[in-house]
N, C-alpha and C. Protein backbone atom coordinates (compact mmCIF):
# COMPACT_ATOMS: atom_id res chain seq x y z
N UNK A 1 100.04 -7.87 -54.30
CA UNK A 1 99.62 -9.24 -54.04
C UNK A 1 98.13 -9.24 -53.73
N UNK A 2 97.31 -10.09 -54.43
CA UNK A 2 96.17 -10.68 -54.24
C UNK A 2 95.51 -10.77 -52.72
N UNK A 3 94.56 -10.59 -51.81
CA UNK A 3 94.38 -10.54 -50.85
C UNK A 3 94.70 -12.33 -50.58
N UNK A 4 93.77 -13.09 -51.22
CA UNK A 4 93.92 -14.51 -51.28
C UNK A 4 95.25 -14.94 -51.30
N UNK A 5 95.91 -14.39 -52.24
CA UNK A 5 97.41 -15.17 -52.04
C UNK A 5 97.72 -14.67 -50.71
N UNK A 6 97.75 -13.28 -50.46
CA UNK A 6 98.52 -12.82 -48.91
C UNK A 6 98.11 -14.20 -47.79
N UNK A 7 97.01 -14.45 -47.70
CA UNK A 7 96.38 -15.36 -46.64
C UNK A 7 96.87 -16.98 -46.76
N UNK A 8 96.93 -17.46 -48.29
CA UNK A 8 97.37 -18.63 -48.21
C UNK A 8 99.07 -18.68 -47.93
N UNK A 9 99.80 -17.49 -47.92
CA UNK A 9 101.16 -17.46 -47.35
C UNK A 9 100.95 -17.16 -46.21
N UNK A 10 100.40 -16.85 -45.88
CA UNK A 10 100.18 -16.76 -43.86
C UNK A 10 99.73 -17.87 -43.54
N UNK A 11 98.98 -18.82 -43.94
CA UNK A 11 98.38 -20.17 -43.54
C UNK A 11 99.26 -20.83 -43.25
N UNK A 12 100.51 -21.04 -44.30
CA UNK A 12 101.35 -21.79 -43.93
C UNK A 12 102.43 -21.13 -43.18
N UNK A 13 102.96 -20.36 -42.80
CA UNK A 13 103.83 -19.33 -41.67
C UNK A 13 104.25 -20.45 -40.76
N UNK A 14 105.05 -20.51 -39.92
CA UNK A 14 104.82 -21.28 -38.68
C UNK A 14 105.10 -20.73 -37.31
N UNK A 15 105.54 -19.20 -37.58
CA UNK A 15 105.85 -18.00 -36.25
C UNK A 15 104.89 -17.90 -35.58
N UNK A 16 103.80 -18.40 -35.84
CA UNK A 16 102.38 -17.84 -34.89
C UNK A 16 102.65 -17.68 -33.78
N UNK A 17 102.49 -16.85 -32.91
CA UNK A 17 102.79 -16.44 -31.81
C UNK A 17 101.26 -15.85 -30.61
N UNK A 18 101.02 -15.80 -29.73
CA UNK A 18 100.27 -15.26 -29.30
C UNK A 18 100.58 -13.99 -28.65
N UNK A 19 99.30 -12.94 -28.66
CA UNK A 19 99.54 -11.51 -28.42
C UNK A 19 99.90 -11.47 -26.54
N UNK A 20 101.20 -10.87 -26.21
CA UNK A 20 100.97 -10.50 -25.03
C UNK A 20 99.89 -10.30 -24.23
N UNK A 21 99.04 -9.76 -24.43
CA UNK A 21 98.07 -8.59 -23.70
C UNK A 21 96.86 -9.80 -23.79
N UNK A 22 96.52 -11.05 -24.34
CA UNK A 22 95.34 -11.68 -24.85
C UNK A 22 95.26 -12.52 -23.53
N UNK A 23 94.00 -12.62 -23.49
CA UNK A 23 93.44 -12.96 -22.15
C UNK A 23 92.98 -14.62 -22.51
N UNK A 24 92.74 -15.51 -21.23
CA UNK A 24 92.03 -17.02 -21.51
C UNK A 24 90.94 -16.59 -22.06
N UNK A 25 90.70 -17.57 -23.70
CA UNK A 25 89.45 -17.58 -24.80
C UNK A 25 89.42 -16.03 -24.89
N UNK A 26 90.08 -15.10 -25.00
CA UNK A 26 90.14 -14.09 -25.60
C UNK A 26 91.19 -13.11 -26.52
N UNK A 27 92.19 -14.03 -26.95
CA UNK A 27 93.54 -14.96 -27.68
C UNK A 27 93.36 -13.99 -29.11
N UNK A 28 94.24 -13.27 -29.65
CA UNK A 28 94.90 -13.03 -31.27
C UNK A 28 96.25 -13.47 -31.34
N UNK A 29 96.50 -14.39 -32.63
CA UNK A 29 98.04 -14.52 -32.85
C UNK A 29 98.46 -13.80 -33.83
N UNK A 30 99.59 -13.61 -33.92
CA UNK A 30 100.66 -12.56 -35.04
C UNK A 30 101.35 -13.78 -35.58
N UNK A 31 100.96 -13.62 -36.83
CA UNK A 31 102.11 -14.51 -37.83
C UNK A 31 102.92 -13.66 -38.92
N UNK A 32 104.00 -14.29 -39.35
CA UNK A 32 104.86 -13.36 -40.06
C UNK A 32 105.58 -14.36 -41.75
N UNK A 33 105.52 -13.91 -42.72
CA UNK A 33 106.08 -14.76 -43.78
C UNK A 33 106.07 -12.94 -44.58
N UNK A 34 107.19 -12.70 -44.90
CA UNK A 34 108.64 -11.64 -46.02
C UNK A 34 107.50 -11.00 -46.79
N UNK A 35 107.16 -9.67 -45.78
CA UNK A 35 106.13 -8.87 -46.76
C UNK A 35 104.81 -8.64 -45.75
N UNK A 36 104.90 -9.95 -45.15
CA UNK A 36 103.39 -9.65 -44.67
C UNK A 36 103.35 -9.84 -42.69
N UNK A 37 101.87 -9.64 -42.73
CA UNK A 37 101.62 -9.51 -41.12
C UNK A 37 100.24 -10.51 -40.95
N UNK A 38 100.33 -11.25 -40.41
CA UNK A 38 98.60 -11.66 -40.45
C UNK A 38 98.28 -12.09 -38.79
N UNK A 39 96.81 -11.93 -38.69
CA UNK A 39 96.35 -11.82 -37.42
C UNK A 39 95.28 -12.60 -37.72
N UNK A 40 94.88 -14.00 -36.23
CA UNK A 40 94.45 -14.65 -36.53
C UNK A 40 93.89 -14.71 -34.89
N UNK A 41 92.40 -15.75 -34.83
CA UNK A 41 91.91 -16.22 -33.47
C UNK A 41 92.60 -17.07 -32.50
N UNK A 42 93.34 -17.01 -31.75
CA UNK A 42 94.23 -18.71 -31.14
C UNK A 42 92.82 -19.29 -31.27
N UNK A 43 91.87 -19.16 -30.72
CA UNK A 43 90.87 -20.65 -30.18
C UNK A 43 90.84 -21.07 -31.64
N UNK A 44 90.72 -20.72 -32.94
CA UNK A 44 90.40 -21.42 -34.26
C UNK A 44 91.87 -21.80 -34.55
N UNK A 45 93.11 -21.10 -34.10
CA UNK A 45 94.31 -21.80 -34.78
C UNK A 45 94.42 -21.36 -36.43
N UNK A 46 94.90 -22.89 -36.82
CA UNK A 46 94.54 -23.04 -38.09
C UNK A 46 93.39 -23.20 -38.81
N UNK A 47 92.46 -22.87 -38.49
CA UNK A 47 90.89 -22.82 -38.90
C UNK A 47 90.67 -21.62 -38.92
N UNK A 48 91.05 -20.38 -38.30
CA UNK A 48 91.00 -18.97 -38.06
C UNK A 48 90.90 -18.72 -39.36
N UNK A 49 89.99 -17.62 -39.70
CA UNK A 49 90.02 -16.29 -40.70
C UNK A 49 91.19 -15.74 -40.30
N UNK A 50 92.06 -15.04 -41.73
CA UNK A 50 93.45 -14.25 -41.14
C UNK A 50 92.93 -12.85 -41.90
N UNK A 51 93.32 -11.97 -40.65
CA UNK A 51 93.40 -10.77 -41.77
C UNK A 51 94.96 -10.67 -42.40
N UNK A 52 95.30 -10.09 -43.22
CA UNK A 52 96.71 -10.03 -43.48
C UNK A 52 97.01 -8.47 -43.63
N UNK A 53 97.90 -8.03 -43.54
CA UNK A 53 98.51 -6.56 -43.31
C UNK A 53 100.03 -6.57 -44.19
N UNK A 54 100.15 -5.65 -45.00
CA UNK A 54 101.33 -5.47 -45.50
C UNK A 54 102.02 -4.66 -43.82
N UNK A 55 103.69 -4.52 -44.32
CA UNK A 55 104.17 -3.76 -42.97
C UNK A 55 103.93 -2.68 -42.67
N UNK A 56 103.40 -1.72 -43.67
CA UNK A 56 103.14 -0.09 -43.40
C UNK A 56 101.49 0.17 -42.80
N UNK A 57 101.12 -1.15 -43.30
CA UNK A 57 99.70 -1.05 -42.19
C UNK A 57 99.34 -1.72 -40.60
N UNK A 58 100.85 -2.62 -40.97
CA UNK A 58 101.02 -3.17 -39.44
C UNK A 58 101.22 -2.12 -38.69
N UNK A 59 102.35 -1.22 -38.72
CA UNK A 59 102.60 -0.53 -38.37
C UNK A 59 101.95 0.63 -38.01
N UNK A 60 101.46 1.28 -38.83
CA UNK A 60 99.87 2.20 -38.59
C UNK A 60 99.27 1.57 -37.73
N UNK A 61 98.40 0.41 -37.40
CA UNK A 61 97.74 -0.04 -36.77
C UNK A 61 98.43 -0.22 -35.54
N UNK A 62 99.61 -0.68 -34.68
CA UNK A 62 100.39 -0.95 -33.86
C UNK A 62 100.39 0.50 -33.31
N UNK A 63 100.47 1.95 -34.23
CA UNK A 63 100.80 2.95 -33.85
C UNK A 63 99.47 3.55 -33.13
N UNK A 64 98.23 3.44 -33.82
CA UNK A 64 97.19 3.78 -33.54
C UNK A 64 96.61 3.01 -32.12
N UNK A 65 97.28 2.43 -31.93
CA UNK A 65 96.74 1.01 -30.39
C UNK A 65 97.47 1.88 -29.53
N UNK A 66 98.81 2.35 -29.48
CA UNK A 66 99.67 3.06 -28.66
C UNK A 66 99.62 4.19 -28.44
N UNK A 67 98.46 4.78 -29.07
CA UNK A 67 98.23 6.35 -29.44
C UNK A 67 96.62 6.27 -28.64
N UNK A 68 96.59 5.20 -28.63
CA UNK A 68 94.79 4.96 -27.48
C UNK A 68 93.62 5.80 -28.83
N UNK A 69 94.37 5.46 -29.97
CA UNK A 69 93.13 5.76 -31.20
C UNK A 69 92.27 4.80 -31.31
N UNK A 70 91.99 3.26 -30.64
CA UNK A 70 90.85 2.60 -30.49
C UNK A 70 90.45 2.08 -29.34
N UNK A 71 90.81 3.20 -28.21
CA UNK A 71 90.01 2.98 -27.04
C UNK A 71 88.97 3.08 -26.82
N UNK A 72 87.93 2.34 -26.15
CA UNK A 72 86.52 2.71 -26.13
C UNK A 72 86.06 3.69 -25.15
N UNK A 73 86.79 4.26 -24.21
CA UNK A 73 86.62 4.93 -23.06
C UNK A 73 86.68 6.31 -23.33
């Protein structure tokens, strides 16, 4: 799939959810539509840039956060 198509099927999603861990004005949401993962700003909402993630890179990435592979410390 097209990067563009991935994003205009996440646009319309309606699971958006916000991340546990996201702080006031410092907010990512997780949306979900059969195939994909996309991550977006809460303060933009639906105006947000999405990145989109197939599941094997969600996953990598989810693994690498829990593994403290992008800690800054």
């Amino acid at each position: 799939m097209k990067h563009e198509d991935a994003v205009t099927a996440l646009a319309g999603a309606t699971n958006w959810h916000k991340a546990s861990y996201s702080k006031e004005n410092a907010c990512v949401e997780v949306g979900f539509v059969p195939g994909l993962v996309g991550v977006r700003d809460t303060k933009l909402g639906a105006a947000s840039p999405i990145l989109a993630f197939d599941p094997s890179e969600w996953d990598a990435f989810l693994r690498g956060v829990k593994d403290g592979e992008f800690d800054l410390t």
